[in-house]
C-alpha atoms as a PDB file:
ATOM      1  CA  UNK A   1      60.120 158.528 200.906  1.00  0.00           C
ATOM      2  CA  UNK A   2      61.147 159.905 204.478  1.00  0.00           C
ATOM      3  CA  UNK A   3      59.498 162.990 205.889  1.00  0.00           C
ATOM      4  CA  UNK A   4      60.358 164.972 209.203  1.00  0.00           C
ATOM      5  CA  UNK A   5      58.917 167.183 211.682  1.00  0.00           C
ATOM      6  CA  UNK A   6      59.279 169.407 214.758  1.00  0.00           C
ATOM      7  CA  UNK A   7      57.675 167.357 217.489  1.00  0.00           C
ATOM      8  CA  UNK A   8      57.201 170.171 219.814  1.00  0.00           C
ATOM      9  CA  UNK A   9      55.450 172.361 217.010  1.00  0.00           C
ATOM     10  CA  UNK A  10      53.360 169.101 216.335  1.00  0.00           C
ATOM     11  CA  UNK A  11      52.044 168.947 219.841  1.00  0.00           C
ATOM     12  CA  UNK A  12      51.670 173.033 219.855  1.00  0.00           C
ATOM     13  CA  UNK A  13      48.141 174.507 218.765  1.00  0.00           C
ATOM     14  CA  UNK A  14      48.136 178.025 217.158  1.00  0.00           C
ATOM     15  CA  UNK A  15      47.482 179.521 220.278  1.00  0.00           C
ATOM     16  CA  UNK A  16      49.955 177.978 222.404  1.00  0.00           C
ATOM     17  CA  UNK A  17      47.996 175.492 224.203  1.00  0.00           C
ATOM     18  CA  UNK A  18      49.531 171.838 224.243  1.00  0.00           C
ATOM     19  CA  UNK A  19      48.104 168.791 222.470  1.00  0.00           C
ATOM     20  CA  UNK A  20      48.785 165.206 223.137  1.00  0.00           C
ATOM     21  CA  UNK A  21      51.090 163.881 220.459  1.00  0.00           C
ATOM     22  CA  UNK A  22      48.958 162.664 217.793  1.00  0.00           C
ATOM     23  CA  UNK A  23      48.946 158.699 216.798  1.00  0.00           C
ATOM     24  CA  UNK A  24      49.698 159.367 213.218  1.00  0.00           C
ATOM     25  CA  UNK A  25      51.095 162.331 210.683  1.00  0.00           C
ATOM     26  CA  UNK A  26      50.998 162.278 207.048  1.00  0.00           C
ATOM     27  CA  UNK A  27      52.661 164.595 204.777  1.00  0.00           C
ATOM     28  CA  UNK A  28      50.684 167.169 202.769  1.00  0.00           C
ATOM     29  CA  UNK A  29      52.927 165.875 199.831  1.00  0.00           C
ATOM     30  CA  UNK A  30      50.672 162.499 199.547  1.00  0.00           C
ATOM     31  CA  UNK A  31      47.700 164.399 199.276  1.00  0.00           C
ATOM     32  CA  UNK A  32      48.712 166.759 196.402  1.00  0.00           C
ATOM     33  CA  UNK A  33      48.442 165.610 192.724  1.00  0.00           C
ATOM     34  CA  UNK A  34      48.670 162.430 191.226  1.00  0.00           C
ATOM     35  CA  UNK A  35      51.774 160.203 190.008  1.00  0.00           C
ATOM     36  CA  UNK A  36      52.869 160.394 186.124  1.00  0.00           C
ATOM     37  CA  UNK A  37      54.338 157.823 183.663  1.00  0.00           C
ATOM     38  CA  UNK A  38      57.394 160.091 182.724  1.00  0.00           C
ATOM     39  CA  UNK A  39      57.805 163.527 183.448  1.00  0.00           C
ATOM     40  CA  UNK A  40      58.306 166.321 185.678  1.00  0.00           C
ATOM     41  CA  UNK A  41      56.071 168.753 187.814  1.00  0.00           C
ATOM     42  CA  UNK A  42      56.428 172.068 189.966  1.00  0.00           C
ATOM     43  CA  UNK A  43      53.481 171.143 192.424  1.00  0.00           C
ATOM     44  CA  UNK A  44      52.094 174.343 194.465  1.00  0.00           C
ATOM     45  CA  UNK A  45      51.664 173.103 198.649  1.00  0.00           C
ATOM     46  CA  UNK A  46      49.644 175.493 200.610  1.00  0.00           C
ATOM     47  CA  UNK A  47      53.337 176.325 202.179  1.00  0.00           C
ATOM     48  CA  UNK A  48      55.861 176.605 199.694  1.00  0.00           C
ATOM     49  CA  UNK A  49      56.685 174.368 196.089  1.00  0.00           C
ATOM     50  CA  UNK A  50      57.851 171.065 195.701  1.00  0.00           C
ATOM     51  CA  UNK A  51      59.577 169.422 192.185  1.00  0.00           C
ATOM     52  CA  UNK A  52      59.029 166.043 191.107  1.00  0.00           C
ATOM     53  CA  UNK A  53      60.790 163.541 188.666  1.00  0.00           C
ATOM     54  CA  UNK A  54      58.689 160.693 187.676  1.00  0.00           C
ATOM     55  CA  UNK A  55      60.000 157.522 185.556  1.00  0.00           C
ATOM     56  CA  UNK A  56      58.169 154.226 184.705  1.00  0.00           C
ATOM     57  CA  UNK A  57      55.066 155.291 186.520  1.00  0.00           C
ATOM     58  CA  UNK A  58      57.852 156.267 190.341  1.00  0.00           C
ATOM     59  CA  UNK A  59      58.824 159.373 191.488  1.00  0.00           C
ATOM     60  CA  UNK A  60      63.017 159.239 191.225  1.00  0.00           C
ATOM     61  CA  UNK A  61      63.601 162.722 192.959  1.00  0.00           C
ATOM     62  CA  UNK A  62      61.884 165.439 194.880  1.00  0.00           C
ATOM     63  CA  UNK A  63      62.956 168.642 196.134  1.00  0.00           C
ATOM     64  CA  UNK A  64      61.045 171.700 198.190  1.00  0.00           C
ATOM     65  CA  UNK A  65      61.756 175.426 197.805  1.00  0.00           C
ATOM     66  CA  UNK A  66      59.919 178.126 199.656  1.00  0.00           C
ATOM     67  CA  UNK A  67      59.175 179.948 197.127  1.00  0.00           C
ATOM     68  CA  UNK A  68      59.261 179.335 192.987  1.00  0.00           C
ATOM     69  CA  UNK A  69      62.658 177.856 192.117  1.00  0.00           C
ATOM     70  CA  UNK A  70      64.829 180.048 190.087  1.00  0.00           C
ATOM     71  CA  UNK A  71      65.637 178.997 186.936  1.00  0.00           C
ATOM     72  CA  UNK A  72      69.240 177.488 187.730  1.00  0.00           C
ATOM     73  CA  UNK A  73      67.950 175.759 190.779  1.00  0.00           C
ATOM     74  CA  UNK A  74      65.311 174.324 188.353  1.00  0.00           C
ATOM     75  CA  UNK A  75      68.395 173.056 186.043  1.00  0.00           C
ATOM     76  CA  UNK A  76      70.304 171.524 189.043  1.00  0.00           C
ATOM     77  CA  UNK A  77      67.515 169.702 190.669  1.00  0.00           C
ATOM     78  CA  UNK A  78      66.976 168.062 187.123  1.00  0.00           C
ATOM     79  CA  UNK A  79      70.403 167.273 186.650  1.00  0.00           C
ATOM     80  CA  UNK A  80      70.855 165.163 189.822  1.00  0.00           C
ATOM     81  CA  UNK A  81      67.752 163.642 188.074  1.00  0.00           C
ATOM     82  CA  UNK A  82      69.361 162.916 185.359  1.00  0.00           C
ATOM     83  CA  UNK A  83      67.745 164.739 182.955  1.00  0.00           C
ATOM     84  CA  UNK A  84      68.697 167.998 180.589  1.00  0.00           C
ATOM     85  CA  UNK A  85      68.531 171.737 181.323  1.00  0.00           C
ATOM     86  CA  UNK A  86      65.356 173.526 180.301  1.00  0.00           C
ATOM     87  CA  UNK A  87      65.386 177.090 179.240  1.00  0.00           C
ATOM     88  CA  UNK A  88      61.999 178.065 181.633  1.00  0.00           C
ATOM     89  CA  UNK A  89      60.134 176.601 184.417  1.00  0.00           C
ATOM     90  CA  UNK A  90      57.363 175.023 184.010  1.00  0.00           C
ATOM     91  CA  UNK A  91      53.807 176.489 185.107  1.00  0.00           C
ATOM     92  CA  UNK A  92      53.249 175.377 188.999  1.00  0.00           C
ATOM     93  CA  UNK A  93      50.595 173.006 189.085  1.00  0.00           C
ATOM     94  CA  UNK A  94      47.744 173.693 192.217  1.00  0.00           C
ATOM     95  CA  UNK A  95      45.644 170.430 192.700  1.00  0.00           C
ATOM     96  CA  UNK A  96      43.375 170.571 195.461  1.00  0.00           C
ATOM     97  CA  UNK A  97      43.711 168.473 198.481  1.00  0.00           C
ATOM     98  CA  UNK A  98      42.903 165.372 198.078  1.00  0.00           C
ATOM     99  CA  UNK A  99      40.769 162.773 200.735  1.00  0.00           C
ATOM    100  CA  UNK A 100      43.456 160.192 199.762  1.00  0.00           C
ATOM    101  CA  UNK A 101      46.973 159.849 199.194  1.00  0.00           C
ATOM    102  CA  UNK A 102      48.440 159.182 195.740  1.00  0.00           C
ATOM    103  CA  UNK A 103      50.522 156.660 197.123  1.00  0.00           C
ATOM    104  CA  UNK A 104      50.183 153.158 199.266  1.00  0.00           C
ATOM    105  CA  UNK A 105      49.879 153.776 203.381  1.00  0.00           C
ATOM    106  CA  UNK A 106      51.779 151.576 205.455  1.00  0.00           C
ATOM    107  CA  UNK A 107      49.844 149.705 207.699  1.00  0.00           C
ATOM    108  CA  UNK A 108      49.396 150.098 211.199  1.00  0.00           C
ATOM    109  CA  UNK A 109      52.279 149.764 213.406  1.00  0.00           C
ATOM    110  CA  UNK A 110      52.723 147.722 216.801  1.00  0.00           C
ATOM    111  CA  UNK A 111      52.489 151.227 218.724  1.00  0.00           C
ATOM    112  CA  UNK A 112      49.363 152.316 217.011  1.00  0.00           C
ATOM    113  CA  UNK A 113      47.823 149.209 217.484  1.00  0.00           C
ATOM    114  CA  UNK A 114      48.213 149.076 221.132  1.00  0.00           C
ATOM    115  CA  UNK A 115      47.106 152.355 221.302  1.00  0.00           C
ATOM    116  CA  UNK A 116      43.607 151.547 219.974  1.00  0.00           C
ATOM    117  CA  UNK A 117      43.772 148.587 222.929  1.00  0.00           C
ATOM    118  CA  UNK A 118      45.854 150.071 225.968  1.00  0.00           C
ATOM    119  CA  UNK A 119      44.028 148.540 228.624  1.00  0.00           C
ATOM    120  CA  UNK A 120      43.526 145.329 227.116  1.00  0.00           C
ATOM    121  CA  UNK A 121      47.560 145.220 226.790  1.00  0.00           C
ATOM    122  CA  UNK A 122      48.031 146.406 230.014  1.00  0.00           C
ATOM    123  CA  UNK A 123      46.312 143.443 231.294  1.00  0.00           C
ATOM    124  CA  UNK A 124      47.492 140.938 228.984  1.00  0.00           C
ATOM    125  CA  UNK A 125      50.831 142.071 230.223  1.00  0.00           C
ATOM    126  CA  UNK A 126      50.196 141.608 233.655  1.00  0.00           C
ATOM    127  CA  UNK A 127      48.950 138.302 233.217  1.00  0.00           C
ATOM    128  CA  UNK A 128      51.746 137.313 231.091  1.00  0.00           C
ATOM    129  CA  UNK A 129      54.334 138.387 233.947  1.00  0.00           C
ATOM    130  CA  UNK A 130      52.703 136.119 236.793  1.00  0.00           C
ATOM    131  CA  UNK A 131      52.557 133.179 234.586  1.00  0.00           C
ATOM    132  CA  UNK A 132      56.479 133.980 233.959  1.00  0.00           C
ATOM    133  CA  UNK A 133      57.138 134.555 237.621  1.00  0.00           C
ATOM    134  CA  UNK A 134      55.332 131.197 238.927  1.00  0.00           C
ATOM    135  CA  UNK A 135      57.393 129.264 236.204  1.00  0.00           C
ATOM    136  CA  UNK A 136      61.042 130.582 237.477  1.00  0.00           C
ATOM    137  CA  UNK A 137      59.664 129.633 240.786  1.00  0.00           C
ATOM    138  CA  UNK A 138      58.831 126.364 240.288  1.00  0.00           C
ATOM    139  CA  UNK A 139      61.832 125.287 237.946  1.00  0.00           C
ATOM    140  CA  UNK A 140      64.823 127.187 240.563  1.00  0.00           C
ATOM    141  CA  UNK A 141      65.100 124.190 241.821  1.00  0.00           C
ATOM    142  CA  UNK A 142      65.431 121.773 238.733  1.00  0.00           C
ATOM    143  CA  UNK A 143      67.567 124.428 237.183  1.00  0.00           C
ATOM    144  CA  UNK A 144      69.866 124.349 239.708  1.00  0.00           C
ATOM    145  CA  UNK A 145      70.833 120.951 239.750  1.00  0.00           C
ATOM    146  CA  UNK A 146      71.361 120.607 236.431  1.00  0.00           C
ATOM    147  CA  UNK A 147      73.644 123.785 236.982  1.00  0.00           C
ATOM    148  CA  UNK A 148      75.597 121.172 239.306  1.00  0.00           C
ATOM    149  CA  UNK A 149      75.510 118.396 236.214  1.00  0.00           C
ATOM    150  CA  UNK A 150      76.593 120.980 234.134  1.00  0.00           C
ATOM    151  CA  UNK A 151      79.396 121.713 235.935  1.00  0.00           C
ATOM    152  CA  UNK A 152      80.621 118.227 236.707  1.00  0.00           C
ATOM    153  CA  UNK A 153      80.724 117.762 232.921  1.00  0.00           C
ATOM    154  CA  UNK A 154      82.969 120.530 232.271  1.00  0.00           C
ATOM    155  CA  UNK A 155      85.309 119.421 234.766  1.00  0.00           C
ATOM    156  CA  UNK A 156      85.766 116.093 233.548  1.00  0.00           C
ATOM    157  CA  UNK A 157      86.113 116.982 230.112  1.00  0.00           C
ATOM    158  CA  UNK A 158      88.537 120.469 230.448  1.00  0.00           C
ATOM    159  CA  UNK A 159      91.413 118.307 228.906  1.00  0.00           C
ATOM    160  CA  UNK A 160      89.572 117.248 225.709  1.00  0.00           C
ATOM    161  CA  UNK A 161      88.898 120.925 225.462  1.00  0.00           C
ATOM    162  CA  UNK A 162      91.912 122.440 225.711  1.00  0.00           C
ATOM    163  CA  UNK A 163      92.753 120.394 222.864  1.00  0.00           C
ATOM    164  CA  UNK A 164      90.348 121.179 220.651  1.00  0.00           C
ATOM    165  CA  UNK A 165      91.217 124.983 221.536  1.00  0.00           C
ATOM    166  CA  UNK A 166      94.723 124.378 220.549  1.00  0.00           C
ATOM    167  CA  UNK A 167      93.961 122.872 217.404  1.00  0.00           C
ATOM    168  CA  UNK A 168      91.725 125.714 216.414  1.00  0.00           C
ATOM    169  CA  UNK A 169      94.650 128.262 217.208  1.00  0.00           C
ATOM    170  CA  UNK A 170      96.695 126.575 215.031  1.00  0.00           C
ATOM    171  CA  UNK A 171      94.455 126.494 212.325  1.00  0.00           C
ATOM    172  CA  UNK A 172      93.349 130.298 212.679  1.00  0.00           C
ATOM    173  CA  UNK A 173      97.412 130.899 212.547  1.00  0.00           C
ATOM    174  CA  UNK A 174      97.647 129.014 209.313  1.00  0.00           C
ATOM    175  CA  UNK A 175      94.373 130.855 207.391  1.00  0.00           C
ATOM    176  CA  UNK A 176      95.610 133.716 208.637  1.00  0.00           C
ATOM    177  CA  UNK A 177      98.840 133.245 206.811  1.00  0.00           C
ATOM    178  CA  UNK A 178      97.032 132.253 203.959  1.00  0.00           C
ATOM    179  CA  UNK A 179      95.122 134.928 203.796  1.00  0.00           C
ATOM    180  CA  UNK A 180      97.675 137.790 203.842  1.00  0.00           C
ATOM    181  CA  UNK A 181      99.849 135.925 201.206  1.00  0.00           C
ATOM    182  CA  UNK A 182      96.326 135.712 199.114  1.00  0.00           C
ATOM    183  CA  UNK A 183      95.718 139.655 199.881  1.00  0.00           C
ATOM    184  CA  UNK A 184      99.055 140.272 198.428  1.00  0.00           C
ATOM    185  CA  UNK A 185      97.755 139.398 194.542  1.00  0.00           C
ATOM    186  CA  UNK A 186      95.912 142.048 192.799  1.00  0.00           C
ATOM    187  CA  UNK A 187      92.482 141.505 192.297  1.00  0.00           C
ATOM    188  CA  UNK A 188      92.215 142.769 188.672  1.00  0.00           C
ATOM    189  CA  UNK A 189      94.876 143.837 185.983  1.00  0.00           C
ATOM    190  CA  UNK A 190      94.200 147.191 184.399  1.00  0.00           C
ATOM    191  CA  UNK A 191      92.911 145.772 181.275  1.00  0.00           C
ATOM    192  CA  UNK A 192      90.317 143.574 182.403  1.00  0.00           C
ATOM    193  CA  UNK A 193      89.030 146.536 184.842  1.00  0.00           C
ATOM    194  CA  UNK A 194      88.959 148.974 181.522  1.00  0.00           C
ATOM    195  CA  UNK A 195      87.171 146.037 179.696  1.00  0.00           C
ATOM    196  CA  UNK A 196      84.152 145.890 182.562  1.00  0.00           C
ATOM    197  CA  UNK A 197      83.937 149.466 183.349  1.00  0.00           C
ATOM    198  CA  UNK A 198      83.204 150.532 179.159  1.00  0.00           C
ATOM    199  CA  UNK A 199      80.527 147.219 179.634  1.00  0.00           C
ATOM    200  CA  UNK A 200      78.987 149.304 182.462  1.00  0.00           C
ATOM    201  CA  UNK A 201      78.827 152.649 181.199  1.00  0.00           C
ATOM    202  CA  UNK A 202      76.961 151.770 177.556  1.00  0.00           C
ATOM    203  CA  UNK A 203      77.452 153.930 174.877  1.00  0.00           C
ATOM    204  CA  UNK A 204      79.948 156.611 173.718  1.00  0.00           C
ATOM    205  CA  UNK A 205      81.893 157.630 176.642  1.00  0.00           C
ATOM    206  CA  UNK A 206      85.630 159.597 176.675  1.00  0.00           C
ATOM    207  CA  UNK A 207      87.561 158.774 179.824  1.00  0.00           C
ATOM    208  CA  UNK A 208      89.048 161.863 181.485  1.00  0.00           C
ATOM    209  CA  UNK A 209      91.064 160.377 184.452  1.00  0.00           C
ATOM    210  CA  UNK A 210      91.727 157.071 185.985  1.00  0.00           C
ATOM    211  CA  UNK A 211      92.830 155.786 189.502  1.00  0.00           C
ATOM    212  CA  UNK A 212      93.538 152.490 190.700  1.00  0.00           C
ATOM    213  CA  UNK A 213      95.473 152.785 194.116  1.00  0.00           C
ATOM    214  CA  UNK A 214      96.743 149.701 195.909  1.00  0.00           C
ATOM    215  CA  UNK A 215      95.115 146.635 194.839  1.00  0.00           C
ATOM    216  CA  UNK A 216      90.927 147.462 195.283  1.00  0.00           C
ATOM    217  CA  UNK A 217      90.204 150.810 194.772  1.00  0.00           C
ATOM    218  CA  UNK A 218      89.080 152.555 191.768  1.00  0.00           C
ATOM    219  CA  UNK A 219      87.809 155.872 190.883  1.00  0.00           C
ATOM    220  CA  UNK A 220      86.930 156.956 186.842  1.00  0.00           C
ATOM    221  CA  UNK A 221      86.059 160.023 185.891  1.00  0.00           C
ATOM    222  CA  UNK A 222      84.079 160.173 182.320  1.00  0.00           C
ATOM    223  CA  UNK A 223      82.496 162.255 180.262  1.00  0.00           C
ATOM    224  CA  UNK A 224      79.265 161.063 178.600  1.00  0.00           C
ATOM    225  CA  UNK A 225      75.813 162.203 177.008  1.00  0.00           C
ATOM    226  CA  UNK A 226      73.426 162.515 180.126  1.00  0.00           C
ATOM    227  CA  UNK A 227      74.938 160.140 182.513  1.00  0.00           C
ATOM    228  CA  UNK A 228      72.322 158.257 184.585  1.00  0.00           C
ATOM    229  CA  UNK A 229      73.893 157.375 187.967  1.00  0.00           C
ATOM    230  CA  UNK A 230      71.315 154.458 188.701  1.00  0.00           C
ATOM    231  CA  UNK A 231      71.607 152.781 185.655  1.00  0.00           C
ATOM    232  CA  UNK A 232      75.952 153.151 185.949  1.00  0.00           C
ATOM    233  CA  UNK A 233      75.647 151.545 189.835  1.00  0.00           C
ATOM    234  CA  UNK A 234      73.376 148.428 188.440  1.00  0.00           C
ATOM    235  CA  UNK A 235      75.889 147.555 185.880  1.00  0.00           C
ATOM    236  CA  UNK A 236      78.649 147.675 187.280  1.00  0.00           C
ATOM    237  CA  UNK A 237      77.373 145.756 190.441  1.00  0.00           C
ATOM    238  CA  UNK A 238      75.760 143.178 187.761  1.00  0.00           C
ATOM    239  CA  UNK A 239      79.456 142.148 186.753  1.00  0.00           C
ATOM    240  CA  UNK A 240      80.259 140.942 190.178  1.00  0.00           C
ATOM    241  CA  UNK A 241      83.574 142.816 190.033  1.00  0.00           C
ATOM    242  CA  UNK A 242      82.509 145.624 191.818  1.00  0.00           C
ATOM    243  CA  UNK A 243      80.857 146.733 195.248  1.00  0.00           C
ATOM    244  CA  UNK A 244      80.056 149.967 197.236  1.00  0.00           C
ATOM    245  CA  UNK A 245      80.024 151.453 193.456  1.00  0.00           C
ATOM    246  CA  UNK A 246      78.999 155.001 193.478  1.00  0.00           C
ATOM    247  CA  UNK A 247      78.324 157.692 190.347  1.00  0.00           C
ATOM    248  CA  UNK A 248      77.873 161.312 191.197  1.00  0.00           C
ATOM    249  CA  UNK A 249      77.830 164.101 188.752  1.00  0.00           C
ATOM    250  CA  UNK A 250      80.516 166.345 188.208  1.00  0.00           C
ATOM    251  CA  UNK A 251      80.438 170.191 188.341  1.00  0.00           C
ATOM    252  CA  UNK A 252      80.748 170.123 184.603  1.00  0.00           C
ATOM    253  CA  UNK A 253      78.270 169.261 181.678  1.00  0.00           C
ATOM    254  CA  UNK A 254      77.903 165.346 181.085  1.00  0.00           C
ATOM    255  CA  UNK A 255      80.546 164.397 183.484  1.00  0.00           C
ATOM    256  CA  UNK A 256      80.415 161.640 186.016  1.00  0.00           C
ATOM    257  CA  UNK A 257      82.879 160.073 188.762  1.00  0.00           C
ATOM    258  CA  UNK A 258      82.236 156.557 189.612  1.00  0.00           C
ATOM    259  CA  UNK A 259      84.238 154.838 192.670  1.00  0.00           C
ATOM    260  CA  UNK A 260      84.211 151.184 193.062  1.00  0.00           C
ATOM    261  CA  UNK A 261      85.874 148.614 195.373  1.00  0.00           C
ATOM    262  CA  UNK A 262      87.281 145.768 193.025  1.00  0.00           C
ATOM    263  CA  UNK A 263      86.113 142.209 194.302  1.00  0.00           C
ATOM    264  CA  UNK A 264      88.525 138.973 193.174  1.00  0.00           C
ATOM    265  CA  UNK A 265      87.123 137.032 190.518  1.00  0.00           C
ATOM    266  CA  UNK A 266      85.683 134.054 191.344  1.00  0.00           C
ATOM    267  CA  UNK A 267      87.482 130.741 190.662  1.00  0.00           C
ATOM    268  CA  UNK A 268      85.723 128.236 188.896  1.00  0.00           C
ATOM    269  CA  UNK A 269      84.496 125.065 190.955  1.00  0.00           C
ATOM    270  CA  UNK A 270      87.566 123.064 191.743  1.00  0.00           C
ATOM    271  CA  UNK A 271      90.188 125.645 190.378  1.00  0.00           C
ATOM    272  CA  UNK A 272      93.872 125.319 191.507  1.00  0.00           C
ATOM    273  CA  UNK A 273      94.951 129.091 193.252  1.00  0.00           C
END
């Protein structure tokens, strides 16, 4: 979950006067109700509402409005959900503020904690630097004579190195060649795509339009009975056909568009290509 803020209206007291930036800042949103199993709520803050989808005990999505939702903003915040239209909103829920957040704090980071011991740090820090200083000191001298070996080792062996170099090019020129005679074989044939895309979407589905430009690409659009983007991206990543999947939800009822990169199948230990 990822909150944000104005700084300068953080360090601004109602009258105007400044205050010094404080060390931490929680939202009111962790102090406001409790998590569900499964569900949804319309949660009354002391500025504004905020809607919550919870699933297996986690909130999945969570949107703010100003004022009470109206009822199609209602419907389209539980559709990117995942979940079916309702024909009313449900009552707005006011829990009182709690002492304690619903969910885990994160502990202490390495600014706060040297807040609570600036002096000590400054110190340590000081200390620290002398001890570095005195070492450079000592060791210029040992370091640069072995700068000196160094360099008399180079020289003696620049021939030996050039020929490694030139080897290397060579072989970078022949994997390269390799390589774009390799990129030049499709990575899937339409069938076997069809066969691990109607694996990922489970259950009845109608396909609507399909797009496989050049040889990695794919986009599908489908229409099926409450499409749950999450679940779509894990299966089709599972296969280990597919990467950079994404599902969003089209403009119309029970339609999604998922776009994939296709990834070569995997040869088989000791395979011939």
């Amino acid at each position: 979950m990822v909150w944000a803020w104005s700084r300068a209206r953080v360090n601004q007291a109602d009258d105007g006067v400044s205050l010094p930036t404080p060390r931490r800042i929680w939202p009111e949103s962790l102090f406001r109700g409790e998590p569900m199993a499964e569900g949804e709520q319309l949660v009354a803050m002391a500025s504004g509402y905020e809607g919550r989808v919870w699933r297996d005990g986690a909130m999945q999505a969570s949107s703010w409005w100003a004022e009470p939702p109206a009822l199609p903003e209602w419907n389209e915040f539980r559709r990117g959900a995942g979940l079916a239209p309702m024909p009313s909103l449900p009552e707005p829920e006011r829990p009182a503020l709690a002492a304690r957040a619903w969910t885990a704090m994160a502990r202490a980071g390495l600014g706060e904690t040297i807040g609570h011991y600036r002096a000590y740090a400054a110190a340590a820090a000081v200390g620290v630097a002398s001890v570095v200083l005195a070492m450079l000191l000592v060791g210029n001298a040992a370091l640069a004579y072995s700068s000196w070996q160094v360099g008399r080792e180079i020289e003696s062996r620049e021939q030996a190195i050039d020929k490694i170099i030139a080897a290397r090019d060579r072989a970078l020129a022949a994997q390269k060649e390799v390589s774009d005679e390799l990129a030049l074989r499709p990575r899937a044939g339409q069938v076997e795509l069809m066969a691990l895309v109607s694996g990922g979407l489970r259950g009845p589905w109608q396909l609507q339009e399909w797009k496989f430009s050049g040889s990695e690409n794919l986009q599908v659009t489908a229409r099926m009975n409450n499409p749950d983007p999450s679940a779509i991206i894990r299966s089709l990543e599972a296969t280990g056909r597919f990467a950079d999947v994404t599902a969003e939800l089209g403009r119309r009822a029970n339609v999604v568009v998922v776009k994939a990169r296709v990834l070569p199948a995997k040869r088989a230990k000791g395979a011939r290509p």
